[in-house]
N, C-alpha and C. Protein backbone atom coordinates (compact mmCIF):
# COMPACT_ATOMS: atom_id res chain seq x y z
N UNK A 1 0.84 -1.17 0.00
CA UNK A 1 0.00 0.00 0.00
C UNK A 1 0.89 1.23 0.00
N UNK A 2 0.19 2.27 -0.44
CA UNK A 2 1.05 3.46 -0.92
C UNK A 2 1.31 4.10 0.82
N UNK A 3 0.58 4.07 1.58
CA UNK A 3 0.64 4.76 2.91
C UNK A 3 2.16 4.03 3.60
N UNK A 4 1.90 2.86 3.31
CA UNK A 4 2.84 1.88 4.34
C UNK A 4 4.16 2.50 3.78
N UNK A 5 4.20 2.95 2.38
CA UNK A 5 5.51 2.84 2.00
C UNK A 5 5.75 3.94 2.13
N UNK A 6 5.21 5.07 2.69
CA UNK A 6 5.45 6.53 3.29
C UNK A 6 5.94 6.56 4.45
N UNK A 7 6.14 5.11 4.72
CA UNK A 7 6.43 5.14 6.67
C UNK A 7 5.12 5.24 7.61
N UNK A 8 4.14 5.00 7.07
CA UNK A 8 2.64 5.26 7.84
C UNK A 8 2.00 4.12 8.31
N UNK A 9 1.86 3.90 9.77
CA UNK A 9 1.16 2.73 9.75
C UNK A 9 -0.37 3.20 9.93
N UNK A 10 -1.97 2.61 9.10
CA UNK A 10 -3.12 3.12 9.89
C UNK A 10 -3.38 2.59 10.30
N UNK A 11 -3.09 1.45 11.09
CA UNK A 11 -3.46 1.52 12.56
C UNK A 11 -4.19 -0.20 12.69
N UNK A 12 -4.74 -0.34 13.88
CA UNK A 12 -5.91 -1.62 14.06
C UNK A 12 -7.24 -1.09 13.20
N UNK A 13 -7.62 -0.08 12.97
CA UNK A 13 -8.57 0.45 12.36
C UNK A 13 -8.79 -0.78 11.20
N UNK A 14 -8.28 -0.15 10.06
CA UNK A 14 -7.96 -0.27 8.43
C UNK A 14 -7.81 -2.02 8.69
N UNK A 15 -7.48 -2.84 9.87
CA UNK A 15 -6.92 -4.13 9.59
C UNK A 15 -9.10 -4.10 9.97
N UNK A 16 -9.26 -3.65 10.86
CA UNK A 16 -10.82 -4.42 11.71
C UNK A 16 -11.49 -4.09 10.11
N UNK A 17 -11.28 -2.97 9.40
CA UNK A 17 -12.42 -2.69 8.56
C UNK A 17 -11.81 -3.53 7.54
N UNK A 18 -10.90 -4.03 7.02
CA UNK A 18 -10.92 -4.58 5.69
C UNK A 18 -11.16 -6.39 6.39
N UNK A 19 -11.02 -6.74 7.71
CA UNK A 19 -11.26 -8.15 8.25
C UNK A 19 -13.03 -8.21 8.11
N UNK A 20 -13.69 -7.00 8.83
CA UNK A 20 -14.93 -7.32 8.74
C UNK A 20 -15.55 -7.40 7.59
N UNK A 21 -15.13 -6.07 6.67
CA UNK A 21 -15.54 -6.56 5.55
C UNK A 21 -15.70 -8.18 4.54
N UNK A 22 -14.29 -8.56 4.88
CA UNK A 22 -14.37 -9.75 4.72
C UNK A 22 -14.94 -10.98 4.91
N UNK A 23 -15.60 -10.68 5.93
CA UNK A 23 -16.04 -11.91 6.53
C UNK A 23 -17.56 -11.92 6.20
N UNK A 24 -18.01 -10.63 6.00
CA UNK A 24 -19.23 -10.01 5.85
C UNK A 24 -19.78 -10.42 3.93
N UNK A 25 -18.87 -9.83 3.31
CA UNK A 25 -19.11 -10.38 2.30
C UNK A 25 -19.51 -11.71 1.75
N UNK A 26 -18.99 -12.41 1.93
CA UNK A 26 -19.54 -13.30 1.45
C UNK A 26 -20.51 -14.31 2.36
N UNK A 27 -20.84 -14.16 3.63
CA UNK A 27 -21.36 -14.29 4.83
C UNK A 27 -23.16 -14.02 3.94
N UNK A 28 -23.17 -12.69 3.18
CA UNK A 28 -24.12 -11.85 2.91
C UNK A 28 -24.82 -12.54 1.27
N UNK A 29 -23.63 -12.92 0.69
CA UNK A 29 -23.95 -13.44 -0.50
C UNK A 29 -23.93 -15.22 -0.15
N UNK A 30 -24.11 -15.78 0.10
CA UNK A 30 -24.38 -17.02 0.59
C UNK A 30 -25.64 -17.16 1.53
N UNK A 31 -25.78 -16.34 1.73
CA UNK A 31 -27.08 -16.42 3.04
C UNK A 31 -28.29 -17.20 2.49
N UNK A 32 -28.71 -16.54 1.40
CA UNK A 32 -30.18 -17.07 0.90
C UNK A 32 -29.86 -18.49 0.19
N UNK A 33 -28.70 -19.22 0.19
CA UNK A 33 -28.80 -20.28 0.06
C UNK A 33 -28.24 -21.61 0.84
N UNK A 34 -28.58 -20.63 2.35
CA UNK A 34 -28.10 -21.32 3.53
C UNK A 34 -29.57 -21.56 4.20
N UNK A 35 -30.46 -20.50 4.51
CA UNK A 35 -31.71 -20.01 4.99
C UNK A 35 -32.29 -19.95 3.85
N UNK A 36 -34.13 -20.42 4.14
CA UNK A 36 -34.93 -20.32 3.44
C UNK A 36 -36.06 -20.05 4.46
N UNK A 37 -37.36 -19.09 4.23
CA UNK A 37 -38.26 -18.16 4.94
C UNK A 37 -39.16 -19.62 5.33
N UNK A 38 -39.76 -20.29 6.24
CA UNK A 38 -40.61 -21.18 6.55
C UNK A 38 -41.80 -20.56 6.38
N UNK A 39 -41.79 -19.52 7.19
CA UNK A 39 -43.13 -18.60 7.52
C UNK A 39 -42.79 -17.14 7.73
N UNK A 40 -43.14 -16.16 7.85
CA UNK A 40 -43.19 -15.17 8.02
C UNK A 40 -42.23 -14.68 9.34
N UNK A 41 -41.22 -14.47 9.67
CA UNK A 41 -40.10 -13.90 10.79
C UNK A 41 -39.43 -15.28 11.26
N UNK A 42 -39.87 -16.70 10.60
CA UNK A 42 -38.81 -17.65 10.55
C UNK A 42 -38.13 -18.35 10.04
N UNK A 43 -36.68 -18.38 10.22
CA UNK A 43 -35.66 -19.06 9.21
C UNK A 43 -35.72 -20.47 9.27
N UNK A 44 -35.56 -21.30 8.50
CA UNK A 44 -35.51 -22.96 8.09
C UNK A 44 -33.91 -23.00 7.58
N UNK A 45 -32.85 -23.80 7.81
CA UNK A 45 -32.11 -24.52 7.84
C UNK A 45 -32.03 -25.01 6.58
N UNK A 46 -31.73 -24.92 5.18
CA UNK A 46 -31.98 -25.40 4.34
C UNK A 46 -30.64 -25.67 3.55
N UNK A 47 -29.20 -26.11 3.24
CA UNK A 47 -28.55 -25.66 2.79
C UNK A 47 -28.83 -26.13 0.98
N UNK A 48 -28.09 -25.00 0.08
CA UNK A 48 -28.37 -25.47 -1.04
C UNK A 48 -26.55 -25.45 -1.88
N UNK A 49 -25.91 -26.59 -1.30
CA UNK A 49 -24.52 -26.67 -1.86
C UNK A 49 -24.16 -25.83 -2.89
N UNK A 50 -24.67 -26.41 -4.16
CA UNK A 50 -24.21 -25.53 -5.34
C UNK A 50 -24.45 -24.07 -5.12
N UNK A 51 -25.57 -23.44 -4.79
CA UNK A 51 -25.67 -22.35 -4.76
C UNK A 51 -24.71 -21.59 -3.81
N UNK A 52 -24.23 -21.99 -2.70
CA UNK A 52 -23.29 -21.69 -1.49
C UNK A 52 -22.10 -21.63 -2.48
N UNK A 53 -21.65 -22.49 -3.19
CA UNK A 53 -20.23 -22.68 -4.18
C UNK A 53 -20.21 -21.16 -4.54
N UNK A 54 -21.40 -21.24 -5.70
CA UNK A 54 -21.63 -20.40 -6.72
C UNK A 54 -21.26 -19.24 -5.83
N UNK A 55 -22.04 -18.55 -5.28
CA UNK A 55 -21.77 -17.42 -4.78
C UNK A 55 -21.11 -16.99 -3.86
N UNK A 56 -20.29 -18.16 -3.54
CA UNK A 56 -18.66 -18.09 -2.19
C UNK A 56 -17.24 -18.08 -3.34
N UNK A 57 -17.35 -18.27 -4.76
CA UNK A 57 -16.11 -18.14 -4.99
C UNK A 57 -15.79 -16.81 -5.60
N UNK A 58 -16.59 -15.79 -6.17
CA UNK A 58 -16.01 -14.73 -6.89
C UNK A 58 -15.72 -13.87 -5.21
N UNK A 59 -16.60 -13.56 -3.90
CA UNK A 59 -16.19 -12.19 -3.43
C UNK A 59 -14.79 -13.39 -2.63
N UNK A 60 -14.84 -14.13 -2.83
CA UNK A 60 -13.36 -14.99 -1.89
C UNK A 60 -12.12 -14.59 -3.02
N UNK A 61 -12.15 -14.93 -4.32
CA UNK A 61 -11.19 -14.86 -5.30
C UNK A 61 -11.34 -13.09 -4.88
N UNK A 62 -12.04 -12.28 -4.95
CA UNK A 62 -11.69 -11.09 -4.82
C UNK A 62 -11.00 -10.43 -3.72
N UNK A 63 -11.33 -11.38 -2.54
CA UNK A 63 -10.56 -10.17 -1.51
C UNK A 63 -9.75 -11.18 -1.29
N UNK A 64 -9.08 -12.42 -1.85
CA UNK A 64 -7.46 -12.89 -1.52
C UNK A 64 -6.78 -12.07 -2.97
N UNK A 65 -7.31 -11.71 -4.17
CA UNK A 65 -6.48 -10.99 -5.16
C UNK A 65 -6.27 -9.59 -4.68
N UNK A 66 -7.28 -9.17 -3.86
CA UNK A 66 -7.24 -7.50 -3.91
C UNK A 66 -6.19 -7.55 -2.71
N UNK A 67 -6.79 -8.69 -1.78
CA UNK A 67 -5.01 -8.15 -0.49
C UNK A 67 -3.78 -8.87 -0.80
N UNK A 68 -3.61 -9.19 -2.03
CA UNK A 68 -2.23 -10.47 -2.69
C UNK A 68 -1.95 -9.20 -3.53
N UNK A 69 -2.93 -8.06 -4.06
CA UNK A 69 -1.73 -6.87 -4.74
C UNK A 69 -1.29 -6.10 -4.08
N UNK A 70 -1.81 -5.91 -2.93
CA UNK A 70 -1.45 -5.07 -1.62
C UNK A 70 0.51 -4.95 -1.51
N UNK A 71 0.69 -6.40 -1.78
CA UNK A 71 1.91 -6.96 -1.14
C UNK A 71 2.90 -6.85 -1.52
């Protein structure tokens, strides 16, 4: 990163926000094919493999490429 190489460290901040982000992402895009609505304010247990694949590999390939150019 351009900061680091100024001699700058930012801090625990910048590590919590790019960790949560992480975890969040794809946490968010996988959901609806982890949970499915039973009834109205309740979740059912449902997992749907392929769909979990499908939508766990692009934001994963993205944030190990985006912090692998960091480096």
């Amino acid at each position: 990163m351009f900061i680091r190489e100024c001699g700058y460290w930012p801090g625990w901040r910048a590590w919590w926000l790019r960790a949560s982000t992480g975890v969040a992402t794809p946490v968010l895009n996988v959901w609806d094919s982890v949970f499915t609505t039973a009834r109205e304010g309740h979740l059912r247990w449902e997992v749907d493999a392929g769909g979990v694949l499908l939508h766990a590999i692009a934001p994963v390939l993205l944030i190990l490429l985006a912090d692998a150019a960091t480096r």
